[in-house]
Structure formats: C-alpha cells, structure tokens
Protein backbone atom coordinates (compact mmCIF):
# COMPACT_ATOMS: atom_id res chain seq x y z
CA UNK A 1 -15.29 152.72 -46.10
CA UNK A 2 -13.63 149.99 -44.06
CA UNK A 3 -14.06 146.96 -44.13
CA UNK A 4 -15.45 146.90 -40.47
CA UNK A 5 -18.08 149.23 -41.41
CA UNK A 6 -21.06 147.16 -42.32
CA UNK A 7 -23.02 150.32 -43.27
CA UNK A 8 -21.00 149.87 -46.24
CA UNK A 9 -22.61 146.91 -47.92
CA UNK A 10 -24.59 148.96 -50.33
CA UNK A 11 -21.31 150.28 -52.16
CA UNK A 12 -22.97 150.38 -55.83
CA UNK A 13 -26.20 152.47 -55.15
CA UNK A 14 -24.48 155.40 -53.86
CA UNK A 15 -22.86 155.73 -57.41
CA UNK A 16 -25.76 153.85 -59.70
CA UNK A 17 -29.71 155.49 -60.55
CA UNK A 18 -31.64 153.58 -57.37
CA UNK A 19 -33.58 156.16 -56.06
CA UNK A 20 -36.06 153.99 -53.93
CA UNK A 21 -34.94 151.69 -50.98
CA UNK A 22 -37.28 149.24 -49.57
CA UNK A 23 -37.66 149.85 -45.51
CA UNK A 24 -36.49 146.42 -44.37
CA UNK A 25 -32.83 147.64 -45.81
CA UNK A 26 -33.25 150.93 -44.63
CA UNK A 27 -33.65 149.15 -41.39
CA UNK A 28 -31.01 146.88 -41.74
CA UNK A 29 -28.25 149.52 -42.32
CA UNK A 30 -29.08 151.35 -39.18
CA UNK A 31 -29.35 148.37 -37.25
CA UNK A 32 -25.72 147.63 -38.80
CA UNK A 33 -24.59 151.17 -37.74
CA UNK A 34 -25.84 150.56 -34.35
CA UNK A 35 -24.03 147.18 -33.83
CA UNK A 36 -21.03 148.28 -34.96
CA UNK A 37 -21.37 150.62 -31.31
CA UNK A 38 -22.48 147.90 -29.49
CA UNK A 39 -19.65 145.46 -30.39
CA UNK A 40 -16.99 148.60 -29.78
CA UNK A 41 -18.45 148.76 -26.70
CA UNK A 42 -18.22 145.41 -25.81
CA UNK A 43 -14.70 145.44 -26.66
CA UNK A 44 -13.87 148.41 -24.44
CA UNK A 45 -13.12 150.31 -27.44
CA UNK A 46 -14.77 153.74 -28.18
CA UNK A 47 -17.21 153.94 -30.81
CA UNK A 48 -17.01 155.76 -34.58
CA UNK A 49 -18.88 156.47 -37.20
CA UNK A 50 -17.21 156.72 -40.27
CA UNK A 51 -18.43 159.23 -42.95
CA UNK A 52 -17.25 160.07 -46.31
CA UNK A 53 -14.90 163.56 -46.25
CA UNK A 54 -17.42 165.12 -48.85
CA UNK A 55 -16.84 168.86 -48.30
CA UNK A 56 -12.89 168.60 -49.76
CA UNK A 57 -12.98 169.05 -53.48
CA UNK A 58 -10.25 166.51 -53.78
CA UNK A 59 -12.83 163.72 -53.34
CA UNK A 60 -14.79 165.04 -56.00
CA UNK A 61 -14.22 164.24 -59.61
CA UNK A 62 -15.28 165.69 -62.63
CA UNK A 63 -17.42 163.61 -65.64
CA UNK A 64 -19.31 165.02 -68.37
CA UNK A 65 -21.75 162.77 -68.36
CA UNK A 66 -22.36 163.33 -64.80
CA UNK A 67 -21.17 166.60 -63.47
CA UNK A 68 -19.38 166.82 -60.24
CA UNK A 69 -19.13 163.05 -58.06
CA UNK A 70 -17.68 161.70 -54.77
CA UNK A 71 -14.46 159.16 -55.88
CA UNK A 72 -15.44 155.81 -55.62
CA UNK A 73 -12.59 155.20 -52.61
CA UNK A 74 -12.90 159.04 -51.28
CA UNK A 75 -11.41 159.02 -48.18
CA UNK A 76 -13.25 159.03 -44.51
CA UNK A 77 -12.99 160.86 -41.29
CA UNK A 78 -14.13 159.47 -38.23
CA UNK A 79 -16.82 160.50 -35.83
CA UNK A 80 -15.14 159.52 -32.66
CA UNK A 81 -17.60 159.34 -29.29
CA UNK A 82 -14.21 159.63 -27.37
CA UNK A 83 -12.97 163.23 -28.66
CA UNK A 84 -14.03 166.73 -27.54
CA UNK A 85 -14.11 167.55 -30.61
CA UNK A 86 -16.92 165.22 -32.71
CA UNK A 87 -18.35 163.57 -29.43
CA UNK A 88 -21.48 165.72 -29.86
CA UNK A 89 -22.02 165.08 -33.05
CA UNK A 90 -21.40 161.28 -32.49
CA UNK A 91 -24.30 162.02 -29.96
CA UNK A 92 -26.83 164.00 -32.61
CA UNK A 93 -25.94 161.45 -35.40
CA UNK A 94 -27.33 158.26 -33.17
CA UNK A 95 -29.93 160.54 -31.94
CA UNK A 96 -31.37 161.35 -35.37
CA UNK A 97 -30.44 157.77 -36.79
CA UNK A 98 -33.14 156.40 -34.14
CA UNK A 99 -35.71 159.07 -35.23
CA UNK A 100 -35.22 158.17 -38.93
CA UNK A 101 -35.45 154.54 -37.71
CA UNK A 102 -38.57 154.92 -36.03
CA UNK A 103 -39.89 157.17 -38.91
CA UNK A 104 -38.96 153.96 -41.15
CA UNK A 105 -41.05 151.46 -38.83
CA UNK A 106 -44.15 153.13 -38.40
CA UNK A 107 -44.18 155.00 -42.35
CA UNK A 108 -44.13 158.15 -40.71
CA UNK A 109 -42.26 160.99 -42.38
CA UNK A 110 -40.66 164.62 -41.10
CA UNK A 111 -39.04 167.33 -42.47
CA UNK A 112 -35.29 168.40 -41.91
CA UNK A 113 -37.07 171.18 -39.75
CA UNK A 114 -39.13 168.77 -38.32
CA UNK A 115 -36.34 167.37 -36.87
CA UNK A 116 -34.63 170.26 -35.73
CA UNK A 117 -37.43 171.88 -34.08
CA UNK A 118 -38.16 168.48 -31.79
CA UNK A 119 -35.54 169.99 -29.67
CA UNK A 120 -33.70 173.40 -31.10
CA UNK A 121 -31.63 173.38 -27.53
CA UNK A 122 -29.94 169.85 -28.26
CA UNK A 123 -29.51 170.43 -32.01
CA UNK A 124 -28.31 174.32 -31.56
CA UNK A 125 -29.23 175.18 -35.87
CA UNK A 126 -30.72 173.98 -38.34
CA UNK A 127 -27.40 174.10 -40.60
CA UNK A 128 -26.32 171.20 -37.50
CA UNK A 129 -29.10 169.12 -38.75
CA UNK A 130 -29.20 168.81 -41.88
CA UNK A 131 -25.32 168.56 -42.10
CA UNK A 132 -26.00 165.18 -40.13
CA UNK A 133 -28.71 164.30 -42.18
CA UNK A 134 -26.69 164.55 -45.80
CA UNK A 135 -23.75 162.82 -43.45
CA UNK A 136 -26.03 160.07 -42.67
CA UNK A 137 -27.32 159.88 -46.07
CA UNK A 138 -24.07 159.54 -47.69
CA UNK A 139 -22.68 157.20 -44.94
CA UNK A 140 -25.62 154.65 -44.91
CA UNK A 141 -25.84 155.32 -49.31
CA UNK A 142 -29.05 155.62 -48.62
CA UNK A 143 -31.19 158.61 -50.36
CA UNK A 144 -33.29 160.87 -48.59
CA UNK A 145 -36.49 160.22 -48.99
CA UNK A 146 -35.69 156.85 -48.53
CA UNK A 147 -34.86 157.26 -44.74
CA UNK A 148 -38.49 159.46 -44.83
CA UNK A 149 -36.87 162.98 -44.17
CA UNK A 150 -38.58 165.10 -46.77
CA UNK A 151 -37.20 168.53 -47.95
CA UNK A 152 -39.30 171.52 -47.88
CA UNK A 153 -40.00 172.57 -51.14
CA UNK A 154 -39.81 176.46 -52.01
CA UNK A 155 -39.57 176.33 -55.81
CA UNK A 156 -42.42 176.69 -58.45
CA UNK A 157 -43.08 175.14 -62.16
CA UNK A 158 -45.27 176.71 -64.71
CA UNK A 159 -46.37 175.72 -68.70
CA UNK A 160 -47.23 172.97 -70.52
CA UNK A 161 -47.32 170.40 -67.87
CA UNK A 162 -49.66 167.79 -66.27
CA UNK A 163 -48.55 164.82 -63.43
CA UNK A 164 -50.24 162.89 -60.73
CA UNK A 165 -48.94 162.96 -57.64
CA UNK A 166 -48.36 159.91 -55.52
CA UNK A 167 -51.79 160.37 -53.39
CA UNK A 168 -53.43 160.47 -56.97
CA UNK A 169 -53.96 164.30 -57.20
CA UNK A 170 -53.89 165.43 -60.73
CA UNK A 171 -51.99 168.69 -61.43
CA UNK A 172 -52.58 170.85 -64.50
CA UNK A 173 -49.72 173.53 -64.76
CA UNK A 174 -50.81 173.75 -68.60
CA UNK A 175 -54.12 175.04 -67.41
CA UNK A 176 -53.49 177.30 -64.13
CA UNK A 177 -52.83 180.85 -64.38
CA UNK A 178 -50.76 180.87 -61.74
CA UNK A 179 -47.44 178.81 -60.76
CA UNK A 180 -47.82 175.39 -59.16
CA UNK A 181 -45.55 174.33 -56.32
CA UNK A 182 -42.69 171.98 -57.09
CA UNK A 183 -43.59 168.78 -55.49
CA UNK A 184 -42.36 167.25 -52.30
CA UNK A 185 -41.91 163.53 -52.99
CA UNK A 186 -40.71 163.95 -56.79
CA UNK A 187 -40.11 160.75 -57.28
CA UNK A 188 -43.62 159.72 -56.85
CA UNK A 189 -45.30 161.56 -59.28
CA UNK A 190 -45.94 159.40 -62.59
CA UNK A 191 -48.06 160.09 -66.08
CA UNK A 192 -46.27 162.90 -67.03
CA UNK A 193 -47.78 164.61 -69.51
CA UNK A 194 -46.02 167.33 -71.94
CA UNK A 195 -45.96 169.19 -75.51
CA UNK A 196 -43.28 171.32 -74.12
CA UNK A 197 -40.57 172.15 -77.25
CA UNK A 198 -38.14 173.27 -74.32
CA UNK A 199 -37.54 174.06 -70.31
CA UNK A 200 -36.53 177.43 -68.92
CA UNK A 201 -35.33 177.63 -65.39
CA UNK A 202 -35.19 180.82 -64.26
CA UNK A 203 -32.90 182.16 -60.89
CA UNK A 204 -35.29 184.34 -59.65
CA UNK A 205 -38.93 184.31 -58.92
CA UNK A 206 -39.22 188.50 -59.87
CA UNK A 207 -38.35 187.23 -63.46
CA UNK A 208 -40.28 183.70 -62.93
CA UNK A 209 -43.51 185.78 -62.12
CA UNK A 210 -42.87 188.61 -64.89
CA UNK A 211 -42.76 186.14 -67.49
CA UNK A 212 -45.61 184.41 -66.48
CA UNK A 213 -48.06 187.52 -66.56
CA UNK A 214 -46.10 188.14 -69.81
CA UNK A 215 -48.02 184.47 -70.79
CA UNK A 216 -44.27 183.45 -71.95
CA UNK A 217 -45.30 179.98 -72.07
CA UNK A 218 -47.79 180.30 -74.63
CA UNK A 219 -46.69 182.93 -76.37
CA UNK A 220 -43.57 181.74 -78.29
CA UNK A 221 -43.82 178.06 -78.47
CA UNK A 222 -45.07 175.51 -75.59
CA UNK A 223 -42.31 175.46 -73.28
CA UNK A 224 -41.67 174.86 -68.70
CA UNK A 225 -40.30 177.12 -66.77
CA UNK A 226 -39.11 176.30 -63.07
CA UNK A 227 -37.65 178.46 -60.54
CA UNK A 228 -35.46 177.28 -57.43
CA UNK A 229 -36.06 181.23 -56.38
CA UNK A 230 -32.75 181.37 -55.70
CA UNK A 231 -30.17 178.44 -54.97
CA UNK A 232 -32.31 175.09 -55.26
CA UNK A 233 -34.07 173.08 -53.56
CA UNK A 234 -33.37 169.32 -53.43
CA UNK A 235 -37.14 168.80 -54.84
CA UNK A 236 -36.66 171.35 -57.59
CA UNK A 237 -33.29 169.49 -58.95
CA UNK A 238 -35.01 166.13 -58.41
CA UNK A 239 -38.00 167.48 -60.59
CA UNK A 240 -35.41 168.90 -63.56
CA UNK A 241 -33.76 165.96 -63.56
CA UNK A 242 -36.90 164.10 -63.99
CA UNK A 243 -38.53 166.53 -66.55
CA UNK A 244 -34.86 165.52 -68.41
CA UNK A 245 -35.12 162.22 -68.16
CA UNK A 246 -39.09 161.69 -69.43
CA UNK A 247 -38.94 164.40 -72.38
CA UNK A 248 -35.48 164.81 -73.42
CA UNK A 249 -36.06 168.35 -74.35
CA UNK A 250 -33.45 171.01 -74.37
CA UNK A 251 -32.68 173.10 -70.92
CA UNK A 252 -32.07 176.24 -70.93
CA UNK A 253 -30.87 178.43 -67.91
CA UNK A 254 -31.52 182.20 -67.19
CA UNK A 255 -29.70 183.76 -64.79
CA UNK A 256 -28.22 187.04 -63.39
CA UNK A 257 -25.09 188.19 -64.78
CA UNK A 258 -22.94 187.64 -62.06
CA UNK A 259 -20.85 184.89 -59.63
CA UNK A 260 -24.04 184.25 -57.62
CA UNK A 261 -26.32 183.44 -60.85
CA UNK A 262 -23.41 181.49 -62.41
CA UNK A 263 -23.03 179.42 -59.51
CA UNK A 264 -26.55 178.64 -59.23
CA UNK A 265 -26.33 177.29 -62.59
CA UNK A 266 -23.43 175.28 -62.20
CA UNK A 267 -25.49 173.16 -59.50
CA UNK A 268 -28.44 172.32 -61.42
CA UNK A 269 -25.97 171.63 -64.53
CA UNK A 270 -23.03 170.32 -62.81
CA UNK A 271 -23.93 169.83 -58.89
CA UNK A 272 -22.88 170.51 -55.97
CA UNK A 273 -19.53 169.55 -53.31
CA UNK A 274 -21.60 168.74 -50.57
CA UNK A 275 -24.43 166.87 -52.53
CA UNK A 276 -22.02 164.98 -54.96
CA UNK A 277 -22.99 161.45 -53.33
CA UNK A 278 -25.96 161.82 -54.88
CA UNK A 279 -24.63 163.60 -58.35
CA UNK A 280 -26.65 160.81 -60.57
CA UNK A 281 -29.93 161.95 -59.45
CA UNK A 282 -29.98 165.50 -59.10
CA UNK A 283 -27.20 166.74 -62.05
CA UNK A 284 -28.23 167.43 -65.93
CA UNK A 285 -24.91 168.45 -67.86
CA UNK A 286 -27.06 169.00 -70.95
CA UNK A 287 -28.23 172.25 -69.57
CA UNK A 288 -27.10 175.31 -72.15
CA UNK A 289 -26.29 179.24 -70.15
CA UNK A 290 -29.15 181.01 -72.61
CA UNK A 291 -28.57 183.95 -70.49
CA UNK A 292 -28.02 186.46 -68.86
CA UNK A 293 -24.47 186.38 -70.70
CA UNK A 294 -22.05 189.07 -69.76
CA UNK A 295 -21.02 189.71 -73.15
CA UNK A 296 -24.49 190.84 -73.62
CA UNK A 297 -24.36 193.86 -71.48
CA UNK A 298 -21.79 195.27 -74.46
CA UNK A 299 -24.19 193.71 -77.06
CA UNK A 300 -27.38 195.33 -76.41
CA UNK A 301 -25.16 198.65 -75.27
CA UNK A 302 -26.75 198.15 -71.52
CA UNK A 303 -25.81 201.58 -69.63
CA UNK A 304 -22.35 201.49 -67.58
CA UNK A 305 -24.68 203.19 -64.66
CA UNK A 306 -27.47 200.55 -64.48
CA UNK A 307 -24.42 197.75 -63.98
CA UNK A 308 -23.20 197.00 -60.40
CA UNK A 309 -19.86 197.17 -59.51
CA UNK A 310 -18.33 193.98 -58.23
CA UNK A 311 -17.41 193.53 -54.57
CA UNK A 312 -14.49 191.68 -52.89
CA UNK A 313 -16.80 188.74 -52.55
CA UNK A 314 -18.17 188.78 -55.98
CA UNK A 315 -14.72 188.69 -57.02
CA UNK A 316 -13.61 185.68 -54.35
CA UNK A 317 -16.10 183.87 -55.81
CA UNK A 318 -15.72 184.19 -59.72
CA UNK A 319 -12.35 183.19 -59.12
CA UNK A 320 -13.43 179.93 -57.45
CA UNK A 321 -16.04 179.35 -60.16
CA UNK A 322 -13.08 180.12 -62.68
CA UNK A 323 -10.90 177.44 -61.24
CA UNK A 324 -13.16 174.43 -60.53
CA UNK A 325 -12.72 171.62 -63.41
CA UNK A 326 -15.76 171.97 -65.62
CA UNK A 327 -14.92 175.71 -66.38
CA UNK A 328 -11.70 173.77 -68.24
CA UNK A 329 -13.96 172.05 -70.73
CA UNK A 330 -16.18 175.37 -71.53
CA UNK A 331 -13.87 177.63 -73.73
CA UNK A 332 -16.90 179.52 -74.28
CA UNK A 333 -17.87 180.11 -71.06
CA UNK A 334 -14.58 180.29 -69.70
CA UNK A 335 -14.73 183.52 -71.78
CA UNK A 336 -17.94 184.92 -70.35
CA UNK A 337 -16.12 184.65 -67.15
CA UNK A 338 -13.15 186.51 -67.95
CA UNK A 339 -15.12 189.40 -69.69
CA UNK A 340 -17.11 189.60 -66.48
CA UNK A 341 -13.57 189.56 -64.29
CA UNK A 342 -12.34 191.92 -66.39
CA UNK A 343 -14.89 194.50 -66.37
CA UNK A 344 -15.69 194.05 -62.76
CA UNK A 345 -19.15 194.47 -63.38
CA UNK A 346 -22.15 192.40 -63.04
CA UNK A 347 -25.78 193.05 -63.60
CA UNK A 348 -29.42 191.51 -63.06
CA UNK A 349 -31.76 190.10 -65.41
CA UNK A 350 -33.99 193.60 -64.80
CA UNK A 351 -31.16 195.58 -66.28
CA UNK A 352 -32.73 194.49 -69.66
CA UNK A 353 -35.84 196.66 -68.60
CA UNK A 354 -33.96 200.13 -69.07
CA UNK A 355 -33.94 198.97 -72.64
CA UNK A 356 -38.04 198.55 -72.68
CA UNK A 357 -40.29 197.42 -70.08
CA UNK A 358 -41.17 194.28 -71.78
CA UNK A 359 -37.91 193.70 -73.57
CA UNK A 360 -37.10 190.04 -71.43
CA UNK A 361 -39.99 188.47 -72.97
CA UNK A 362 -40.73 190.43 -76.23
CA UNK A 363 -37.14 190.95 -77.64
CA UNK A 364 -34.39 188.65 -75.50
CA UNK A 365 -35.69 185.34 -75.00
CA UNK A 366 -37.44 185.09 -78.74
CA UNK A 367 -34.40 186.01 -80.41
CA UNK A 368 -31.83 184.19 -78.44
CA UNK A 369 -33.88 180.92 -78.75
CA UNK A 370 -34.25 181.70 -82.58
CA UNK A 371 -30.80 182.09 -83.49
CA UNK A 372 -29.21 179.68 -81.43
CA UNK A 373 -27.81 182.45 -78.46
CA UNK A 374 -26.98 179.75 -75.59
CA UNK A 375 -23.89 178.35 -74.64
C-alpha cells in the first residue's frame, strides 16, 4: 500500500492469526480512509481508494504451511472517484464504509444481504456487495466480523461434539439426532468439547444426511462430519479451521469425483484467490482427499454407464486445477487428476450405490479409513 494510505498501518495482521479487532481501531481505520478523501479534496485532487489486486493469481503465493496467500507487497489498483469506470464503486465503497462504521458505534451487526437489500436499486447484486465488502476487508486488514458484517451460514456439523456459543447457549451435536447448524460468529464459541478420533467433511448434504441416518458417527469410531453443502461458507471454514486447531485430529475430505468436488476441496485445504488475505484463518493444508478418488471408479469396477461424461467446462476447469502450484507438490494427486483427464469421466459419490445401497457407509468409508486409503 502506499505510503499515503494510512489505512495501511495495520500491515502485520492481515498476514499474522488476529482474528478479533477492538472497535476503537476499527474506527480509527475508517476514519483514516475517510481523511485521506477529505485532504484530496482539499487539495483539489480527486480522491482513491487503494485496494489490494487480489483476484490475479500472480499476487498469490503458494506455502505449505499455509495454502494459497496474498504477497506481502502484492500490488494495488486504484479506486478513482474521477473515472467512469470505478467512480461508482468509489461511491458504494464510502457508502458501505459509513454503514459498517455506524454498525461499529452502536454494536449493531448485519449481514452481507443485509446490506444489499437496504437499497437493491443503488447496489444493483448482491455479487456488487460483497465484492466491496472482501475489498474493504482486505484494504482496511481488518476481518469480517470485526467490521460486524456477519456471513449467513448454510452449512451443518454432526457427531461427537459439544460448544457454547457466545450468548452462552450450549450445543450438543453428540446428542441430537439430527444435524446442528454451523455457527454464525465462530469465533465466539469456546469449551469445546470432543472424543472425536477424526473429522469428515463431506461436499454434499445428500451424502451428509445419508450418513447420518446410516448413524456413521457412532458406528465406526467417534468421529465429525461437516458439510459446506456445496462450496463453503466463510463460517463453515472458520469452524474447520477451529475444530483443527483445538483437537488436532486428522481431516479427511469426501467429495465427488470430478473438477467441481476437487475444487471444493482445494479451498478448505488450500484456500481460495479471492479470500487469500485472510488464508491464516480459514486454510488447513493437513486435510487428506479420502475420497471419492477417480482411480476408484476402476477399483471397485464402477459401471462405464453410471459415470458422466465430462463437458467442455469440466474439462476448462481440471485443467486450471491441474496447473495451479499446489497440484506441483501432490505427485499423488497430480495422478488422480490425470486418470480423471484421461478418461473424461467423472462420477458422484451415489455412483457407489449401484454397488449396494448401503455400500458408502458399510463397505467404503470403513475400509479406506482402515487401511490407510487417503491421499
């Protein structure tokens, strides 16, 4: 950022574990923002906002430890109020920085759609907001819930689990029969309680809800299984991460056989481009591919007519997946990949029924976590 931007002055946390910022910075870095208009002003000078160019994979670098980060010194673009181009979204960025600010002051919070249903004709989509909001985020290094935007949770958690939540409710997943909503303010929730011997997070919430009437949980060892139902949820990373980080058990993923279900993966392993500024809190590169594993379909002889063919996008996006740089340091799943490209075939996790109806549960998942059948 530079040097004139004194939104800048938190350079470490954007990179480092804080994931709580007291409102009087909060506060402070909009009010920072906002001068930096005023004084442009006063100098006759048309005002910017300078944001991080987060969306260009050559700002984002590869650790192991980590997954996928911005570069310390990625470059900017500017958000000039003077150009055709950006001068409405100069306009919706100070328009939502003095909602958040206002949220901030009174300890209100809102939800991304909160926001952009306050006025759908000025903000045009909802994609529009919450681009600005993970813009914002990123340019203040501020986290989310931090400038009181909560995300809407969609994802569910299951097993051996207890927590209280941050209004004191106590949650039993260990004891309810059903799935238990991923919480919205993860980072609140303390005495976490767990015998779990391992974590499942399952793609899809057909196969999330099949395994729990199957009583998987219980039936093999204690274990957790989470679904994002589909690509994830900020909450639903936040809470794997934090499962990670208070039992250290192992993670294991179970996904479709194909580019989407790979790629799903990859972000709660590895991350994602646009999220990458916040890559510390969200990522958990210990997370092993259990399954579904292309070179399974051959294994268990799954018919040729209950795979799908691939289509020109499926193949588009394997061969972006194929080139990003953590594929580089996975021989073994680099592998997977190319059996998949080669047979141009992909398949879902129910493919395994036309083998028996309860074979997921009764056959798959106890041998594979017996003999060691993740990558």
């Amino acid at each position: 950022m530079p040097a004139g931007n004194k939104a800048g002055f938190r350079e470490t946390s954007l990179f480092g574990h804080e994931s709580h910022i007291p409102s009087s910075e909060v506060l402070e870095a909009i009010e920072n923002t906002i001068q930096n208009v005023f004084e442009s002003l006063a100098q006759k000078k048309a005002p910017v906002l300078t944001v991080a160019n987060r969306a260009d994979w050559r700002n984002i670098e590869f650790k192991d430890s980590v997954g996928l980060q911005m570069i310390p010194r990625c470059p900017t673009k500017q958000i000039r109020s003077d150009c055709p181009r950006s001068a409405l979204k100069f306009a919706l960025m100070l328009k939502i920085l003095s909602m958040i600010y206002k949220m901030v002051q009174s300890n209100t919070y809102a939800t991304k759609r909160d926001i952009y249903y306050s006025d759908t004709q000025l903000f045009g989509s909802q994609s529009v907001v919450d681009n600005i909001i993970n813009d914002i985020s990123c340019m203040l290094r501020i986290p989310r819930r931090s400038l009181h935007i909560l995300s809407t949770t969609k994802g569910f958690v299951a097993g051996n689990l207890s927590y209280t939540e941050e209004d004191g409710t106590k949650v039993n997943c260990t004891s309810s029969a059903t799935a238990v909503t991923v919480p919205s303010n993860v980072q609140g929730i303390k005495n976490l309680i767990s015998h779990a011997k391992f974590m499942l997070i399952v793609e899809k919430d057909a196969t999330f809800q099949r395994l729990l009437d199957d009583d998987f949980c219980n039936k093999l060892s204690p274990c957790i299984m989470i679904t994002g139902r589909g690509v994830p949820d900020l909450n639903t990373r936040l809470l794997v991460r934090k499962l990670w980080d208070s039992f250290q058990i192992p993670i294991f993923t179970l996904m479709d056989a194909d580019p989407h279900g790979i790629e799903i993966m990859c972000i709660y392993k590895y991350g994602s481009v646009s999220m990458s500024f916040e890559a510390h809190r969200l990522t958990v590169p210990s997370i092993k591919w259990l399954g579904l594993l292309p070179s399974d379909l051959e294994r268990l002889n799954i018919r040729k007519d209950a795979l799908i063919p691939f289509t020109k996008r499926d193949q588009n996006k394997l061969a972006s997946i194929q080139k990003r740089p953590y594929i580089a340091c996975q021989p073994m799943w680099r592998k997977e990949l190319e059996i998949m490209a080669a047979s141009k075939l992909k398949a879902e996790i129910q493919v395994l029924t036309s083998l028996s109806s309860d074979y997921l549960s009764r056959v798959y998942l106890p041998n594979k976590l017996q003999f060691g059948g993740w990558l």
